[in-house]
N, C-alpha and C. Protein backbone atom coordinates (compact mmCIF):
# COMPACT_ATOMS: atom_id res chain seq x y z
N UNK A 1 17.32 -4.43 9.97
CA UNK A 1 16.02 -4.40 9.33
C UNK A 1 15.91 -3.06 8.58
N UNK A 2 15.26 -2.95 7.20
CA UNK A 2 15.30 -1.79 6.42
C UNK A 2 13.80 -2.10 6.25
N UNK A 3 12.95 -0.81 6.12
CA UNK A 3 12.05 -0.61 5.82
C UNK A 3 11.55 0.46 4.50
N UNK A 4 10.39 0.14 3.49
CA UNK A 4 10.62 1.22 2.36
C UNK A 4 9.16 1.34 2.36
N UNK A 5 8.74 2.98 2.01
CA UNK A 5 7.59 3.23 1.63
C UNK A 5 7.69 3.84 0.20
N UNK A 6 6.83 3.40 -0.78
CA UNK A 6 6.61 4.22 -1.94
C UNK A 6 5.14 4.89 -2.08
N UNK A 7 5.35 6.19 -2.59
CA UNK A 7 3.69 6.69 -2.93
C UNK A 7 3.04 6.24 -4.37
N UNK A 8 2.28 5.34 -4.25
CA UNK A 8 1.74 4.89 -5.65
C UNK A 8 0.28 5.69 -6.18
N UNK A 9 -0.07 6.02 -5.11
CA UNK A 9 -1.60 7.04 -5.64
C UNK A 9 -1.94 7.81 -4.81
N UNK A 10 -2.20 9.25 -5.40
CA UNK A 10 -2.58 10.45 -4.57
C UNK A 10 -4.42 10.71 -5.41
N UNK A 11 -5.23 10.65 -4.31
CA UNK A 11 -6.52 10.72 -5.16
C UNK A 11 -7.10 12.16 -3.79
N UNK A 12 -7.56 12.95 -4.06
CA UNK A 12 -7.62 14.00 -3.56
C UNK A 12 -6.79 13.98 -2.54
N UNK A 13 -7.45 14.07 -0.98
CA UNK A 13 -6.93 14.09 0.34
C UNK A 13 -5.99 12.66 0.49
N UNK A 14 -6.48 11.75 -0.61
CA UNK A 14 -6.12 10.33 0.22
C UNK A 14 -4.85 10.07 -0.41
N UNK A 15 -4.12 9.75 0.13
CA UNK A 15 -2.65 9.28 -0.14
C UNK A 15 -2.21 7.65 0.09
N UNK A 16 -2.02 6.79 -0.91
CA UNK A 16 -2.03 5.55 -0.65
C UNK A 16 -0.24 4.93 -1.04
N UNK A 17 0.18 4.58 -0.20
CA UNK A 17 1.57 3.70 -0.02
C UNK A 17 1.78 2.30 0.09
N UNK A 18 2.81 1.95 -0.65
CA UNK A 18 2.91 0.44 -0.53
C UNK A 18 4.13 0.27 -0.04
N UNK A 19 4.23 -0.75 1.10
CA UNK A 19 5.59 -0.76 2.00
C UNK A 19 5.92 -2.06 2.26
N UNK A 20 7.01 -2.12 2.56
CA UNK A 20 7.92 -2.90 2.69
C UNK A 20 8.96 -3.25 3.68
N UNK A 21 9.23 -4.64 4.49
CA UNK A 21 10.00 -4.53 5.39
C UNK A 21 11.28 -5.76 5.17
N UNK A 22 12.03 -5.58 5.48
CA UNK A 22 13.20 -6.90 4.74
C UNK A 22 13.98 -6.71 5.97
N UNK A 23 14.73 -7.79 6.40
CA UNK A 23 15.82 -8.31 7.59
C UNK A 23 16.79 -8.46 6.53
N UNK A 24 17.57 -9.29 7.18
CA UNK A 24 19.60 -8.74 6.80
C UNK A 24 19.40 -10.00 5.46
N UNK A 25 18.23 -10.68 5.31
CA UNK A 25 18.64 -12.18 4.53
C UNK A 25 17.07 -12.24 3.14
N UNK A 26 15.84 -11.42 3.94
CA UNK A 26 14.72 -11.86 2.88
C UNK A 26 14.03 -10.71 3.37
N UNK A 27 12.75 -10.80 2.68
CA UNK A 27 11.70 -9.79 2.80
C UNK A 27 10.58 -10.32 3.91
N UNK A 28 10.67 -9.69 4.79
CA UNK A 28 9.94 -10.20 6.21
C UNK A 28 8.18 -9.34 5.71
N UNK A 29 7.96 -8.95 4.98
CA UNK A 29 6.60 -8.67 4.67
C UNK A 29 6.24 -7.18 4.33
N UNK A 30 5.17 -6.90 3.46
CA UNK A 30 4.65 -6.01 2.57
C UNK A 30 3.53 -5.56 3.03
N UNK A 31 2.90 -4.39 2.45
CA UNK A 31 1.71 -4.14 2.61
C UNK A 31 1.15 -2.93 1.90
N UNK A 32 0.07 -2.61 2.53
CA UNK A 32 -0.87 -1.20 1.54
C UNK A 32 -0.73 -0.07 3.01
N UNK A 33 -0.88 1.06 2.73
CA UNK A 33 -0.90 1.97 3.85
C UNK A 33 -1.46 2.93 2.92
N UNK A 34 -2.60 3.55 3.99
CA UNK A 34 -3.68 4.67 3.04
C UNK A 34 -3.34 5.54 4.33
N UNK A 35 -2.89 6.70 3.86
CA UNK A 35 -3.58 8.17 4.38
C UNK A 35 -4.18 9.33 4.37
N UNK A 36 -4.78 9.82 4.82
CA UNK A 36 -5.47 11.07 4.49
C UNK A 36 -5.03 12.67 5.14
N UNK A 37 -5.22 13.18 4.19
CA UNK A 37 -4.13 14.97 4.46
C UNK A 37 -5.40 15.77 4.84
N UNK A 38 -5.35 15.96 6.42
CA UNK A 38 -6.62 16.49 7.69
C UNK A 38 -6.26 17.99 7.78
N UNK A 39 -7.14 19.20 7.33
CA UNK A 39 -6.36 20.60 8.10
C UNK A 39 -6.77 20.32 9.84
N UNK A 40 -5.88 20.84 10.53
CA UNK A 40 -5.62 20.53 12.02
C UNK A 40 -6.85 21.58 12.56
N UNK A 41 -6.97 22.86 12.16
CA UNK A 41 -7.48 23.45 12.48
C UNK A 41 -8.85 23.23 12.58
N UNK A 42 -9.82 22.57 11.73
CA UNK A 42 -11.24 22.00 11.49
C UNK A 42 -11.23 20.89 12.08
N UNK A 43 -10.04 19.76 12.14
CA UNK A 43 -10.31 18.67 12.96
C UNK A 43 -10.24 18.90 14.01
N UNK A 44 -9.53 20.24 14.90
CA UNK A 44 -9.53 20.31 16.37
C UNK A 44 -10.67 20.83 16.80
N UNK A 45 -11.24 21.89 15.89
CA UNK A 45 -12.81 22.24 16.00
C UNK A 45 -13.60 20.96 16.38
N UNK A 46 -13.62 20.12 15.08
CA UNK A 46 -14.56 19.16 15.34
C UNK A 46 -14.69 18.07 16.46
N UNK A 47 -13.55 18.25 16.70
CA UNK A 47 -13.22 17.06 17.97
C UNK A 47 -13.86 18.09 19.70
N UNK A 48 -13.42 19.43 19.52
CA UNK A 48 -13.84 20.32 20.44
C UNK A 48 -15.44 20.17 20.63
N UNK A 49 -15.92 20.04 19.44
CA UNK A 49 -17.30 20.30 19.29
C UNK A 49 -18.38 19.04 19.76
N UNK A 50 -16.99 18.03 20.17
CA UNK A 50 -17.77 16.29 20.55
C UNK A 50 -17.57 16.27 22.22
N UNK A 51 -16.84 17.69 22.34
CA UNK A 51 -16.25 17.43 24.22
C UNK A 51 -17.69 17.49 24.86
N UNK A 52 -17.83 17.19 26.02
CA UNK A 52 -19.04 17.44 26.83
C UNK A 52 -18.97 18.94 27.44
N UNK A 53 -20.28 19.67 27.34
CA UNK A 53 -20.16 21.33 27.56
C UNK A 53 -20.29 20.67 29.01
N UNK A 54 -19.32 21.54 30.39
CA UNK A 54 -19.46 21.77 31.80
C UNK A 54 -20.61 22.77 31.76
């Protein structure tokens, strides 16, 4: 099984891919894949900031 991602659109943070999966004979199926580029540092804040204070 081979799998392929291409980047078809970068729109600020968001990064959108179209992929692909194929077996030894046909193309076993396609799709859209969106991601977004997070600084770690503000998302760990923000996630800190949802903990329950002891």
């Amino acid at each position: 099984m081979v799998a392929t991602s291409r980047l078809v659109e970068v729109d600020g943070k968001r990064l959108v891919f179209e992929v692909e999966a194929r077996d030894n004979v046909d193309l076993v199926g396609t799709g859209i894949h969106e991601r977004f580029i997070v600084k770690m540092e503000s998302f760990i804040r923000r996630v800190q900031d949802k903990l329950p204070k002891n």
